[in-house]
PDB file of N, CA and C in Angstrom:
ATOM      1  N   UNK A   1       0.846  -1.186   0.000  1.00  0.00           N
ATOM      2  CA  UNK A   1       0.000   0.000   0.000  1.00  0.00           C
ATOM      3  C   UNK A   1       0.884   1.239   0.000  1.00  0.00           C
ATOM      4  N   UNK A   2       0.713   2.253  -1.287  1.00  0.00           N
ATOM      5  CA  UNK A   2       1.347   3.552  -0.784  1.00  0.00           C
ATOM      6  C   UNK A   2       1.021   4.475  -0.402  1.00  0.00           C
ATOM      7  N   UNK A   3       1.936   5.065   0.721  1.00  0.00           N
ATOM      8  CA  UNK A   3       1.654   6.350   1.443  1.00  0.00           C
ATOM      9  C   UNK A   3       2.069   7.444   1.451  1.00  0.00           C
ATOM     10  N   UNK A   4       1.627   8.512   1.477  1.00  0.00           N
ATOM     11  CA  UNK A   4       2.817   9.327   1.305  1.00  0.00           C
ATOM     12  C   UNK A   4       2.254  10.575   2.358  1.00  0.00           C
ATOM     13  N   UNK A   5       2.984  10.686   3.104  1.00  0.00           N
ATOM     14  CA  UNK A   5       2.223  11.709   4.583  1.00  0.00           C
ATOM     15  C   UNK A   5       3.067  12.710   4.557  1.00  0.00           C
ATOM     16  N   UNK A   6       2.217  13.875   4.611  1.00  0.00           N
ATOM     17  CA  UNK A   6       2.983  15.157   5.180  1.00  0.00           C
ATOM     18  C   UNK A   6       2.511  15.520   6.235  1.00  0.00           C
ATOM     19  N   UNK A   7       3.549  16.483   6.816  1.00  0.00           N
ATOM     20  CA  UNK A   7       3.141  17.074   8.281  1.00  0.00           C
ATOM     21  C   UNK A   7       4.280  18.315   8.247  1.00  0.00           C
ATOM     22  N   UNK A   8       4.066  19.235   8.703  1.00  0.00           N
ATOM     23  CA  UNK A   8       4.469  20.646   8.482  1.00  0.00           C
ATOM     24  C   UNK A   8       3.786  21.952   8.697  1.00  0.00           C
ATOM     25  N   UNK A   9       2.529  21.291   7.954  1.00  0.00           N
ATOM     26  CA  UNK A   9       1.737  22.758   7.808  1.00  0.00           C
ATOM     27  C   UNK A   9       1.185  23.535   9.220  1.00  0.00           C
ATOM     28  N   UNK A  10       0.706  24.655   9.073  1.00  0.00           N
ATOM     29  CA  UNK A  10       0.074  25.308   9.883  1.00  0.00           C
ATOM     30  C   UNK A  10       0.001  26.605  10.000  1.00  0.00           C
ATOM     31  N   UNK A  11       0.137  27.140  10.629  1.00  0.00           N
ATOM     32  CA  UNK A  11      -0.178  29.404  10.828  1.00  0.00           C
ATOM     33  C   UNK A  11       0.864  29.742  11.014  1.00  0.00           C
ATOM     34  N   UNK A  12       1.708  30.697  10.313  1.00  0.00           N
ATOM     35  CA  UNK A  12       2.648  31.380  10.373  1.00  0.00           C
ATOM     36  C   UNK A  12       2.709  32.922   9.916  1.00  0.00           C
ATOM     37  N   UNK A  13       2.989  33.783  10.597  1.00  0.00           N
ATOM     38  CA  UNK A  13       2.863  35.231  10.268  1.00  0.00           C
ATOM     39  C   UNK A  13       3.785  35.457   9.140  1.00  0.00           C
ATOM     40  N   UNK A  14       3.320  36.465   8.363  1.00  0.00           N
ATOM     41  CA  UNK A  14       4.005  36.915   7.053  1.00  0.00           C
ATOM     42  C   UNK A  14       5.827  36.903   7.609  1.00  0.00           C
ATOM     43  N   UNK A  15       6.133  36.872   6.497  1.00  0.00           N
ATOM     44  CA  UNK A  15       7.712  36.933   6.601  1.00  0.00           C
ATOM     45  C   UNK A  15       8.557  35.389   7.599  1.00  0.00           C
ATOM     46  N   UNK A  16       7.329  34.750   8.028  1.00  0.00           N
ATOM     47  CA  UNK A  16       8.046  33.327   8.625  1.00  0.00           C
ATOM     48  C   UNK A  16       8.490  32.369   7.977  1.00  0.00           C
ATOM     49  N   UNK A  17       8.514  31.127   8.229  1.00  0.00           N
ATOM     50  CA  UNK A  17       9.173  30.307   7.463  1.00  0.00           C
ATOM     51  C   UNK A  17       8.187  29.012   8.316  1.00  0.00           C
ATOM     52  N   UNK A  18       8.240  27.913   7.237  1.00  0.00           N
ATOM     53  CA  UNK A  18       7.712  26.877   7.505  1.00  0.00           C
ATOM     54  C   UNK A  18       8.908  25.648   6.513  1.00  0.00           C
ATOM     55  N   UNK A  19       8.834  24.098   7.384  1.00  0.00           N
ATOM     56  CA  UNK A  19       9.249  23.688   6.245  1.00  0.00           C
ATOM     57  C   UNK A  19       8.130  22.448   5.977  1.00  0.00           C
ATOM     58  N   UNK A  20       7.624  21.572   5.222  1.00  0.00           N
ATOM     59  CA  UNK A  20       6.639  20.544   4.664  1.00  0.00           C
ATOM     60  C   UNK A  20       7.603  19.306   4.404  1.00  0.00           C
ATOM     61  N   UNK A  21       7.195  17.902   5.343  1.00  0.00           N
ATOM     62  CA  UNK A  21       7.768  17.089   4.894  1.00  0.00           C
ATOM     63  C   UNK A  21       7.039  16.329   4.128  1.00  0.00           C
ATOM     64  N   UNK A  22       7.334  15.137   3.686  1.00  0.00           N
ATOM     65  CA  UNK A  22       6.123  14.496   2.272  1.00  0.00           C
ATOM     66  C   UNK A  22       6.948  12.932   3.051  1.00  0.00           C
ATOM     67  N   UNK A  23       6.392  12.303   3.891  1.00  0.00           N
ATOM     68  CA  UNK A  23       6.945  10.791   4.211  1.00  0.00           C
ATOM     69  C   UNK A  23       6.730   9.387   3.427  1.00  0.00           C
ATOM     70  N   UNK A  24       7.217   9.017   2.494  1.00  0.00           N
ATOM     71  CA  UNK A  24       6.386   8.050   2.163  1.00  0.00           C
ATOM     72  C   UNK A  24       6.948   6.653   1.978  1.00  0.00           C
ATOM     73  N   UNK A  25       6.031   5.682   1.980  1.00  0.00           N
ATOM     74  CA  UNK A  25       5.952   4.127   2.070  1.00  0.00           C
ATOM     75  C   UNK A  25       5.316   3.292   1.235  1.00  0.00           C
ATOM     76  N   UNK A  26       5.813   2.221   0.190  1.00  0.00           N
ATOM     77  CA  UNK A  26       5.196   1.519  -0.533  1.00  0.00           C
ATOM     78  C   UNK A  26       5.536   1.737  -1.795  1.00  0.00           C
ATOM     79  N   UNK A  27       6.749   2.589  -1.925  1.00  0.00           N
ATOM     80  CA  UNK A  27       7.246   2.727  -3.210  1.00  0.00           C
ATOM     81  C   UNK A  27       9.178   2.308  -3.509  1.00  0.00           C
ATOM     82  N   UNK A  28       9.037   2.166  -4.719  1.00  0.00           N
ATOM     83  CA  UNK A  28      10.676   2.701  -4.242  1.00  0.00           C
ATOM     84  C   UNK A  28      11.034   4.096  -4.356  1.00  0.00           C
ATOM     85  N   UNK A  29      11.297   4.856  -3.415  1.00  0.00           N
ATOM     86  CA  UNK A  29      11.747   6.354  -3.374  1.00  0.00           C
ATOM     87  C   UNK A  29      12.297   6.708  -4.455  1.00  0.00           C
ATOM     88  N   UNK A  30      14.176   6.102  -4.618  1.00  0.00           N
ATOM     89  CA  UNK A  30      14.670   6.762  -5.504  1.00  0.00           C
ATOM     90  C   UNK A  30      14.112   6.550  -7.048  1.00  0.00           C
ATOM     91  N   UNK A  31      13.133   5.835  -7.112  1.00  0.00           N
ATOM     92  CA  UNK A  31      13.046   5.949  -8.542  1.00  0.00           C
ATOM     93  C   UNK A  31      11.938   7.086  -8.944  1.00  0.00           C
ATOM     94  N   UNK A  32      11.234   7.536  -8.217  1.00  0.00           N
ATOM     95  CA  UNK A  32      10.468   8.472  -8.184  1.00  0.00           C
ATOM     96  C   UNK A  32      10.697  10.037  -8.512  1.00  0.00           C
ATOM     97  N   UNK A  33      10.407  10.757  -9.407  1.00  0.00           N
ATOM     98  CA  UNK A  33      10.394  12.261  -9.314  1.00  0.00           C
ATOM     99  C   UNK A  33       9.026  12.856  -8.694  1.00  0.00           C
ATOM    100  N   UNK A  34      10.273  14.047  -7.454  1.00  0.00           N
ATOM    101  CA  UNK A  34       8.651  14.143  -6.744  1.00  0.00           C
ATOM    102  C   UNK A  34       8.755  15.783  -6.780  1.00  0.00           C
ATOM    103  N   UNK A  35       7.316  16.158  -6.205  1.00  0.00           N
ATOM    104  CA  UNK A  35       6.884  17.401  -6.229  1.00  0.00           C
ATOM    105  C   UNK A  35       5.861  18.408  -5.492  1.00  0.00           C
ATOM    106  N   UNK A  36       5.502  18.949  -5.378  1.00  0.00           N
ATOM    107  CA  UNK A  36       5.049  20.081  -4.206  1.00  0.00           C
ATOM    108  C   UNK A  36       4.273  20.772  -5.070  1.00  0.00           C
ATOM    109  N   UNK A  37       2.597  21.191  -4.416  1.00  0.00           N
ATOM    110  CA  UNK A  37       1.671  21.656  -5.200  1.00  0.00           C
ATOM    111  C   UNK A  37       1.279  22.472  -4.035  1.00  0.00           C
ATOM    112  N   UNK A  38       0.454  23.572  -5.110  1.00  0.00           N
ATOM    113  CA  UNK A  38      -0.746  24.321  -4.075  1.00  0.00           C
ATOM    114  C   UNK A  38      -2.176  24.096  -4.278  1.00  0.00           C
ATOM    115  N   UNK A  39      -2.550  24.405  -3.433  1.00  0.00           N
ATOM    116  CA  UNK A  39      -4.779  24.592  -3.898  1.00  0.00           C
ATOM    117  C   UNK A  39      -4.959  25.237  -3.268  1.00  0.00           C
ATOM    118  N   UNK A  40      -4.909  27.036  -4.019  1.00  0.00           N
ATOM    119  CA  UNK A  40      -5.194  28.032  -3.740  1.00  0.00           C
ATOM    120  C   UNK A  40      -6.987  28.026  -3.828  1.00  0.00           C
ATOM    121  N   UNK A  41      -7.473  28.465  -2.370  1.00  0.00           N
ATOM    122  CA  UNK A  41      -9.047  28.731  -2.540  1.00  0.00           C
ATOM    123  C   UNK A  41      -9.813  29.578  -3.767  1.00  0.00           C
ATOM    124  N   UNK A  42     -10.283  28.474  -4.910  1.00  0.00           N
ATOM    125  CA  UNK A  42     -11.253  29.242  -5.779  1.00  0.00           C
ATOM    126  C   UNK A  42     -10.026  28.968  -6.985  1.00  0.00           C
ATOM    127  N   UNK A  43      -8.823  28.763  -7.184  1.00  0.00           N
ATOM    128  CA  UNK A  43      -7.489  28.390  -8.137  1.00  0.00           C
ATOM    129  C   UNK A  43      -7.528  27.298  -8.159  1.00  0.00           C
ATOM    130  N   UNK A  44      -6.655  26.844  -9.802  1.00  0.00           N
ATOM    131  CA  UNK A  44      -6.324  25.666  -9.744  1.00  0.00           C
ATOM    132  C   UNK A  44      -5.267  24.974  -9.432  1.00  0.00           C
ATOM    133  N   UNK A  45      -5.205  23.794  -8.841  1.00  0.00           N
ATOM    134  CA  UNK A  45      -3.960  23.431  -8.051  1.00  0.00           C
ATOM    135  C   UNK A  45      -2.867  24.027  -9.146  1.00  0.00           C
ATOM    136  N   UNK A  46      -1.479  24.108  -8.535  1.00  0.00           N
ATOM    137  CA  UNK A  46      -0.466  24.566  -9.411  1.00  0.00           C
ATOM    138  C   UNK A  46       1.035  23.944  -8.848  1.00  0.00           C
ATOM    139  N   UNK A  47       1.751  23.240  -9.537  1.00  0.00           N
ATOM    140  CA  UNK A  47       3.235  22.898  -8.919  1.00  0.00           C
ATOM    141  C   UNK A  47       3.744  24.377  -8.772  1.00  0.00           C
ATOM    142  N   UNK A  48       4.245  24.420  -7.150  1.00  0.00           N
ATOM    143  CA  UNK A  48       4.978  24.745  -6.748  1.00  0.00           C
ATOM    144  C   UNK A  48       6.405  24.441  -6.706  1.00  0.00           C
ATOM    145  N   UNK A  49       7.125  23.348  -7.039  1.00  0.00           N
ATOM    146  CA  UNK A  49       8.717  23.300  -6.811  1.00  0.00           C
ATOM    147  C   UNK A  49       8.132  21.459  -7.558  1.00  0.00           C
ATOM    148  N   UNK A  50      10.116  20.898  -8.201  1.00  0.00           N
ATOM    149  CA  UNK A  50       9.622  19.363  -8.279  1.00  0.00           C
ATOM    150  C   UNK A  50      11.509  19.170  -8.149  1.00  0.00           C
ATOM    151  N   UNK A  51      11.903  17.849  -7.808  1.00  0.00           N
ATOM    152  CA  UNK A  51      13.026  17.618  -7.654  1.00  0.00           C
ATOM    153  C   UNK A  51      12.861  16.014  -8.588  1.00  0.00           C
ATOM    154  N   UNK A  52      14.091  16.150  -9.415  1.00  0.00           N
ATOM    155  CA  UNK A  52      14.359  14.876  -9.906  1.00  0.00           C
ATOM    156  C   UNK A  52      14.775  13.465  -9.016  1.00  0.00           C
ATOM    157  N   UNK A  53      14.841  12.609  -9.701  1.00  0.00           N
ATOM    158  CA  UNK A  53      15.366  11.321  -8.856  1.00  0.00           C
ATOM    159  C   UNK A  53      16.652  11.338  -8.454  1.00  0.00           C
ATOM    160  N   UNK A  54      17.661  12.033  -8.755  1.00  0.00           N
ATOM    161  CA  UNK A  54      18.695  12.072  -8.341  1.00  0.00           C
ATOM    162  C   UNK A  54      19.082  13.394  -7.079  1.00  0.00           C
ATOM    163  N   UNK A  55      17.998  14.179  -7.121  1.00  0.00           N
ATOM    164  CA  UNK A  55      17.815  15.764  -6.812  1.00  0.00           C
ATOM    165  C   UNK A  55      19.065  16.388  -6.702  1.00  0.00           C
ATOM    166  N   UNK A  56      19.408  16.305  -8.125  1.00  0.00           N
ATOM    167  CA  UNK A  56      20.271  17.579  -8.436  1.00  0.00           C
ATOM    168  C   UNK A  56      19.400  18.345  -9.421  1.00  0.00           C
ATOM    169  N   UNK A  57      18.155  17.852  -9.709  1.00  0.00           N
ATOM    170  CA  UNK A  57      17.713  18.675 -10.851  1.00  0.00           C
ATOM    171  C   UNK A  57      16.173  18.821  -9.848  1.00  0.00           C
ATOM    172  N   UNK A  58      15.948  20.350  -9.764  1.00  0.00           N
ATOM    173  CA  UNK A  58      14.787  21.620  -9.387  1.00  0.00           C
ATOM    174  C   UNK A  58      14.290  22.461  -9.896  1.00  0.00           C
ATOM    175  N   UNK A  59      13.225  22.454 -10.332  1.00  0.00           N
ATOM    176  CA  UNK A  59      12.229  23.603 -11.078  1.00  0.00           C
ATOM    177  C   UNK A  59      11.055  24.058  -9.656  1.00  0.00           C
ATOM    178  N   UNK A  60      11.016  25.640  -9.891  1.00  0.00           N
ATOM    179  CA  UNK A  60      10.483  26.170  -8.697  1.00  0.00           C
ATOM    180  C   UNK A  60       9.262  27.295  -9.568  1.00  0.00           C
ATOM    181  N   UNK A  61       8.043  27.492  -9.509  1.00  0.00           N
ATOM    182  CA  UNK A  61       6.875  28.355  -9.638  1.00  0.00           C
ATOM    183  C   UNK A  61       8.139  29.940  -9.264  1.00  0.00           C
ATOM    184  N   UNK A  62       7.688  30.281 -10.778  1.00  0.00           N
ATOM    185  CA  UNK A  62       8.293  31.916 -10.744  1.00  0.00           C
ATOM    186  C   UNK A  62       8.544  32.526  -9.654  1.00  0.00           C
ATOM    187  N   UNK A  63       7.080  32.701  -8.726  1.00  0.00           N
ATOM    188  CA  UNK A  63       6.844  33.554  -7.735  1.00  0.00           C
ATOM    189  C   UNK A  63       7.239  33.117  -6.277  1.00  0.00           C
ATOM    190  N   UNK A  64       8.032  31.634  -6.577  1.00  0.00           N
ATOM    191  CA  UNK A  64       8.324  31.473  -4.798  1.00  0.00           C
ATOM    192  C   UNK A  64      10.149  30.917  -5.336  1.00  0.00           C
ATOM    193  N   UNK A  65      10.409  31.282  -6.319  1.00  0.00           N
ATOM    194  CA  UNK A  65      12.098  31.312  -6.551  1.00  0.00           C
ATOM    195  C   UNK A  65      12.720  31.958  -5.936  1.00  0.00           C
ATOM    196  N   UNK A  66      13.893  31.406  -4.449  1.00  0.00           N
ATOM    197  CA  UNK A  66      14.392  32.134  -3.716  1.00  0.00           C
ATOM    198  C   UNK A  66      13.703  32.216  -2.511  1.00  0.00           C
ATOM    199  N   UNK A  67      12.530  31.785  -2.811  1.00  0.00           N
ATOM    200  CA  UNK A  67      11.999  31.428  -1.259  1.00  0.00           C
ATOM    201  C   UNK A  67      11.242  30.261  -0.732  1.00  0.00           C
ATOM    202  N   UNK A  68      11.329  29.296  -1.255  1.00  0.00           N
ATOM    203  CA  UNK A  68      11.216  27.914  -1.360  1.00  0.00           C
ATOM    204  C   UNK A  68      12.054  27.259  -1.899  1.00  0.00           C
ATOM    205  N   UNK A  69      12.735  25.675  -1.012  1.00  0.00           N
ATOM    206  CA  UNK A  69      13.766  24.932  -1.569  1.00  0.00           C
ATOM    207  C   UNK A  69      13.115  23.906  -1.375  1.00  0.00           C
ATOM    208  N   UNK A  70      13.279  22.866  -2.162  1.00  0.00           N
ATOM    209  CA  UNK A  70      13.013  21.779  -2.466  1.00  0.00           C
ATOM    210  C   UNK A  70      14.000  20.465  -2.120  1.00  0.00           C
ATOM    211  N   UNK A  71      13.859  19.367  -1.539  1.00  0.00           N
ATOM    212  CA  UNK A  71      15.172  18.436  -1.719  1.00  0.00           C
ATOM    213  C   UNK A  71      14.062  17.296  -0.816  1.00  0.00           C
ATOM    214  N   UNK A  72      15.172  16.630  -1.134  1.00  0.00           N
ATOM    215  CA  UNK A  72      14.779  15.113  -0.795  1.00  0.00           C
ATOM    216  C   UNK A  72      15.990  14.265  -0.266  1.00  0.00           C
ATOM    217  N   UNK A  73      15.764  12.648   0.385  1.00  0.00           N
ATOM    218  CA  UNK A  73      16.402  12.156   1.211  1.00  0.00           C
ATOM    219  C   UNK A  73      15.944  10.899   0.897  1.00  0.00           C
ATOM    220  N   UNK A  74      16.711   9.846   0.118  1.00  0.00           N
ATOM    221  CA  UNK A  74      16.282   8.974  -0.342  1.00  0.00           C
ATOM    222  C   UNK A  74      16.423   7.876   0.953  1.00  0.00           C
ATOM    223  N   UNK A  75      17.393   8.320   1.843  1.00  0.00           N
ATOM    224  CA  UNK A  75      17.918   7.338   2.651  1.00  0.00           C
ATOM    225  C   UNK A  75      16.326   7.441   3.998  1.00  0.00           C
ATOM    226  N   UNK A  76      15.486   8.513   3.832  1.00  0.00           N
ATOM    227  CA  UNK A  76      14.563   8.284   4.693  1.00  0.00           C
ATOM    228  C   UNK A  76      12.981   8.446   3.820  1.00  0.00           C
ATOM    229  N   UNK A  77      13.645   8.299   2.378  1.00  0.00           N
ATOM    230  CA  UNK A  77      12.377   8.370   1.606  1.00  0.00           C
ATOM    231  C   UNK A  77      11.359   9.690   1.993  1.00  0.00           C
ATOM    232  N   UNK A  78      11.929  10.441   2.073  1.00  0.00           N
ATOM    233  CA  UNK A  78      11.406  11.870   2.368  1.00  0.00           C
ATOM    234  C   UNK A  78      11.286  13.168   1.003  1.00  0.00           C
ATOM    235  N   UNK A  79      10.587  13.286   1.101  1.00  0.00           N
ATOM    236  CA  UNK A  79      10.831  15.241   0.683  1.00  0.00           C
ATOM    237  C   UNK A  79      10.299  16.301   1.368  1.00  0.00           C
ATOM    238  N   UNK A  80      11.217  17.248   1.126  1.00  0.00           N
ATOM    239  CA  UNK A  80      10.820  18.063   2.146  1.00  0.00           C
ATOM    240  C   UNK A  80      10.626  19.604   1.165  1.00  0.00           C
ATOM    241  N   UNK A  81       9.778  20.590   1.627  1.00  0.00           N
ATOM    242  CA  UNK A  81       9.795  21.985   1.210  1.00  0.00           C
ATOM    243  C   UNK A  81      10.137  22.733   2.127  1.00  0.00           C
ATOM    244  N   UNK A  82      11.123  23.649   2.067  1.00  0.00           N
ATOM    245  CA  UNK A  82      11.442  24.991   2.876  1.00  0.00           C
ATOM    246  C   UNK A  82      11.062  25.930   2.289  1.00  0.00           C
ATOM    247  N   UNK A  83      10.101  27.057   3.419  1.00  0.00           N
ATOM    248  CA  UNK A  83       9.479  27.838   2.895  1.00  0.00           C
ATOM    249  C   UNK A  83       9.565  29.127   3.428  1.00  0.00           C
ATOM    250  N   UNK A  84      10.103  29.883   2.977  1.00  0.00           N
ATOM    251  CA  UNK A  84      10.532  31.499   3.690  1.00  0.00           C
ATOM    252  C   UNK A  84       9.911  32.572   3.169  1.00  0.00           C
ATOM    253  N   UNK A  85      10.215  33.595   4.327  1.00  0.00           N
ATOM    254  CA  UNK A  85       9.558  34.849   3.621  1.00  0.00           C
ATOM    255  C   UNK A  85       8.224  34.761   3.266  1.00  0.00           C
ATOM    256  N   UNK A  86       7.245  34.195   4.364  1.00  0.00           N
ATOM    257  CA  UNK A  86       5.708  33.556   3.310  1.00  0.00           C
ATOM    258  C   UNK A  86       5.153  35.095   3.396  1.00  0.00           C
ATOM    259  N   UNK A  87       4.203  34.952   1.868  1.00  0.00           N
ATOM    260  CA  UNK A  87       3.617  35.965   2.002  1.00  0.00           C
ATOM    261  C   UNK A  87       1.922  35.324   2.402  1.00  0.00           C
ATOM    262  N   UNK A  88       0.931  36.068   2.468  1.00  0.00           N
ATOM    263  CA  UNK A  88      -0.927  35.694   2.618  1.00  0.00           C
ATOM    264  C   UNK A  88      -1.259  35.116   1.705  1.00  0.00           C
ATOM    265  N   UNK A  89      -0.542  35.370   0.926  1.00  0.00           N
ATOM    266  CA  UNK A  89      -1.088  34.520  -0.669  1.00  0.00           C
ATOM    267  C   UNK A  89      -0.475  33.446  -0.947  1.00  0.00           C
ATOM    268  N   UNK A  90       0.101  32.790  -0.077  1.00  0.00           N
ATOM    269  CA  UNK A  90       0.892  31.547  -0.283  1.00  0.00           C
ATOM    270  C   UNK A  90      -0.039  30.635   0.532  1.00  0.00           C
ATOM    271  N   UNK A  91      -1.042  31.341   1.321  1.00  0.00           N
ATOM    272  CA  UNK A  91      -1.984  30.317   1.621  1.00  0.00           C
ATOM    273  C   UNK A  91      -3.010  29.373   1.098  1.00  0.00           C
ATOM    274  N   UNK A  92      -2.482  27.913   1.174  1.00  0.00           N
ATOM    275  CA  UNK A  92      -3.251  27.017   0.740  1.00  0.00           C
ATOM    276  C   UNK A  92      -2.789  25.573   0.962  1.00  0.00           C
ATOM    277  N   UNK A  93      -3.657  25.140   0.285  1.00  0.00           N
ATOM    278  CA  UNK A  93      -3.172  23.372   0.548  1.00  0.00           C
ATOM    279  C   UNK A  93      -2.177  22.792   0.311  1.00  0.00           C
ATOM    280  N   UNK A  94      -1.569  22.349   0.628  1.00  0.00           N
ATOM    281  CA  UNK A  94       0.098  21.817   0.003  1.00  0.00           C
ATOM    282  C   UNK A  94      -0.178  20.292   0.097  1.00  0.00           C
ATOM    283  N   UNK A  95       0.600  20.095  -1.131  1.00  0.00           N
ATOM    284  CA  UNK A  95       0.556  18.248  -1.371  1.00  0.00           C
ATOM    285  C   UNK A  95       1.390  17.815  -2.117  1.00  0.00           C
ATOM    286  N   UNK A  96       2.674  16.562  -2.046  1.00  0.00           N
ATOM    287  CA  UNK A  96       3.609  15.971  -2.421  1.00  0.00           C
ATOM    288  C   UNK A  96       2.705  14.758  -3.577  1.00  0.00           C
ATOM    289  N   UNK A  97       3.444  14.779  -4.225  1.00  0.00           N
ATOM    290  CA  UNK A  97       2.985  14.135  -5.524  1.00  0.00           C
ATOM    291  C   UNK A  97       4.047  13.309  -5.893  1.00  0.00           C
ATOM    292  N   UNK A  98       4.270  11.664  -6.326  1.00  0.00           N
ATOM    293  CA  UNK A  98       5.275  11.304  -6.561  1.00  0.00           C
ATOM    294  C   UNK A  98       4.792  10.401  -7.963  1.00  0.00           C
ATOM    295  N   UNK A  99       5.760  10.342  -8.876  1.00  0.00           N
ATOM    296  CA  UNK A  99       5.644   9.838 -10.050  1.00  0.00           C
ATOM    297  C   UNK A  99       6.527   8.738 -10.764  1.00  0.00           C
ATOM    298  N   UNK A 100       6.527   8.198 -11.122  1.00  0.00           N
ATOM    299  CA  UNK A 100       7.340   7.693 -11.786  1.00  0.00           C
ATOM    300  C   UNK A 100       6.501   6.256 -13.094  1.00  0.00           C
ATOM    301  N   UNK A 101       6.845   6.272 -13.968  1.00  0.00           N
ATOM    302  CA  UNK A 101       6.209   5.384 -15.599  1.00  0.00           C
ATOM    303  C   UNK A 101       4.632   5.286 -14.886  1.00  0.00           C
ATOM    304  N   UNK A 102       3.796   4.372 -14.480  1.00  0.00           N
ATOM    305  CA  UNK A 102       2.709   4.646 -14.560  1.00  0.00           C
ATOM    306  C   UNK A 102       2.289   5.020 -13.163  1.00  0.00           C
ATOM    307  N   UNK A 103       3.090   5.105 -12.469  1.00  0.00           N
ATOM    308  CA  UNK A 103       2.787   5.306 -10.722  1.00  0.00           C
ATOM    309  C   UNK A 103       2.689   6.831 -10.728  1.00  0.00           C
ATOM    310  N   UNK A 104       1.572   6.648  -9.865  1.00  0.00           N
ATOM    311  CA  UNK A 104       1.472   8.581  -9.931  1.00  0.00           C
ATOM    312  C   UNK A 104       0.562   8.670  -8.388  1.00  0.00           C
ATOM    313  N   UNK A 105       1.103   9.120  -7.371  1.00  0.00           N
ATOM    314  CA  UNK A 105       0.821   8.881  -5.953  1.00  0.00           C
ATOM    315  C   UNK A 105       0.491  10.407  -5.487  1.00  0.00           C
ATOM    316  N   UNK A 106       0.010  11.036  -4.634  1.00  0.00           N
ATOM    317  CA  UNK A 106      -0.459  12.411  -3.993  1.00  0.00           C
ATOM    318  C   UNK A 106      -0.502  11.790  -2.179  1.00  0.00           C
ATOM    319  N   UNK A 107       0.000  12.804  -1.585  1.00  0.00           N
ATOM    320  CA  UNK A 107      -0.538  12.667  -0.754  1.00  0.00           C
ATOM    321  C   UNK A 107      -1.909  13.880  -0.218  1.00  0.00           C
ATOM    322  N   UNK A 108      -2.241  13.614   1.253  1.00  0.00           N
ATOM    323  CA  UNK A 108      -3.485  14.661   1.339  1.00  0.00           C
ATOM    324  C   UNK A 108      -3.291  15.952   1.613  1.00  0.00           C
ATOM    325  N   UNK A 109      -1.944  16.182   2.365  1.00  0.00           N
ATOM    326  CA  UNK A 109      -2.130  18.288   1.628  1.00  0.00           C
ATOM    327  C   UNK A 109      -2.200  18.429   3.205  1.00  0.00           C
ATOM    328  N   UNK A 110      -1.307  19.032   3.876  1.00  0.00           N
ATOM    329  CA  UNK A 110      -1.156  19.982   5.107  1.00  0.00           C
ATOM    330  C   UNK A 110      -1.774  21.833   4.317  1.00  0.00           C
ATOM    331  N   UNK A 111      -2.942  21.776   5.225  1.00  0.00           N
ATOM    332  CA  UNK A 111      -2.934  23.351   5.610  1.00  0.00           C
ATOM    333  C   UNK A 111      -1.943  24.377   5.677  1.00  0.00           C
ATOM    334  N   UNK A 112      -1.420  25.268   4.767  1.00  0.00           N
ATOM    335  CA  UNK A 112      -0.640  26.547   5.432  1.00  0.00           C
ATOM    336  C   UNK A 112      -1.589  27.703   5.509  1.00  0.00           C
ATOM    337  N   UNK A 113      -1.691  28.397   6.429  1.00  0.00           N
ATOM    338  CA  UNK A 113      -1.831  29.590   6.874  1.00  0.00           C
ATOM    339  C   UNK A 113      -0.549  30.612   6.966  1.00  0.00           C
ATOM    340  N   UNK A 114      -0.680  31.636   6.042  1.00  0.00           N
ATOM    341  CA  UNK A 114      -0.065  32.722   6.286  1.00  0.00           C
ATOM    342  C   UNK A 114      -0.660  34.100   6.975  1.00  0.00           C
ATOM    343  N   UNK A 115      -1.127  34.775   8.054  1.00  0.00           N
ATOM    344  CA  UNK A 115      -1.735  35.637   8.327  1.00  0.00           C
ATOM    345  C   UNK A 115      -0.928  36.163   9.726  1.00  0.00           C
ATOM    346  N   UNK A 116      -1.528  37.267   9.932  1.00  0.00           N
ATOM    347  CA  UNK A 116      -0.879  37.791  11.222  1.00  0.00           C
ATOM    348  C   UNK A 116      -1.796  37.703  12.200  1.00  0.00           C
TER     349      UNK A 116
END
């Protein structure tokens, strides 16, 4: 069975930092390219950041370049998002997505709150 759990999210005042881990089980990790989404209320989900299988290779959403990093940890089958400088509008659902030939896995999305 695969899993893939995050835990991270929650309320953070503008200009804080959060980071999102993505845990998962039932796959093989390294063969996977994984990735980080939003679901902005009333928007359509949108990748936020994705790291290759090897994670030397990162593509990051225009608007959070420089303030979101992306990486992963094959040795604990993890990914993680670091997230700085949040602004109010970065509030929304966050969810790790992992892929690889026909496997295509999500997990359920930690809450961020950005507000003061």
């Amino acid at each position: 069975q695969v899993q893939l759990v995050e835990s991270g999210g929650g309320l953070v005042q503008p200009g804080g930092a959060l980071r999102l881990s993505c845990a998962t089980s039932g796959i093989t990790f390294s063969w996977y390219a994984l990735s980080w989404y939003r679901q902005i209320p009333g928007e359509k989900r949108e990748q936020v950041a994705g790291i290759g299988r090897d994670g030397t290779s990162t593509s990051y959403l225009d608007s959070v370049k420089g303030r979101f990093v992306i990486s992963r940890d094959n040795a604990k089958e993890t990914v993680y998002l670091q997230m700085n400088s949040l602004k109010p509008e970065y509030t929304a659902v966050y969810s790790c997505r992992a892929r690889f030939g026909a496997g295509d896995y999500w997990g359920q999305g930690p809450q961020v709150t950005v507000s003061s």
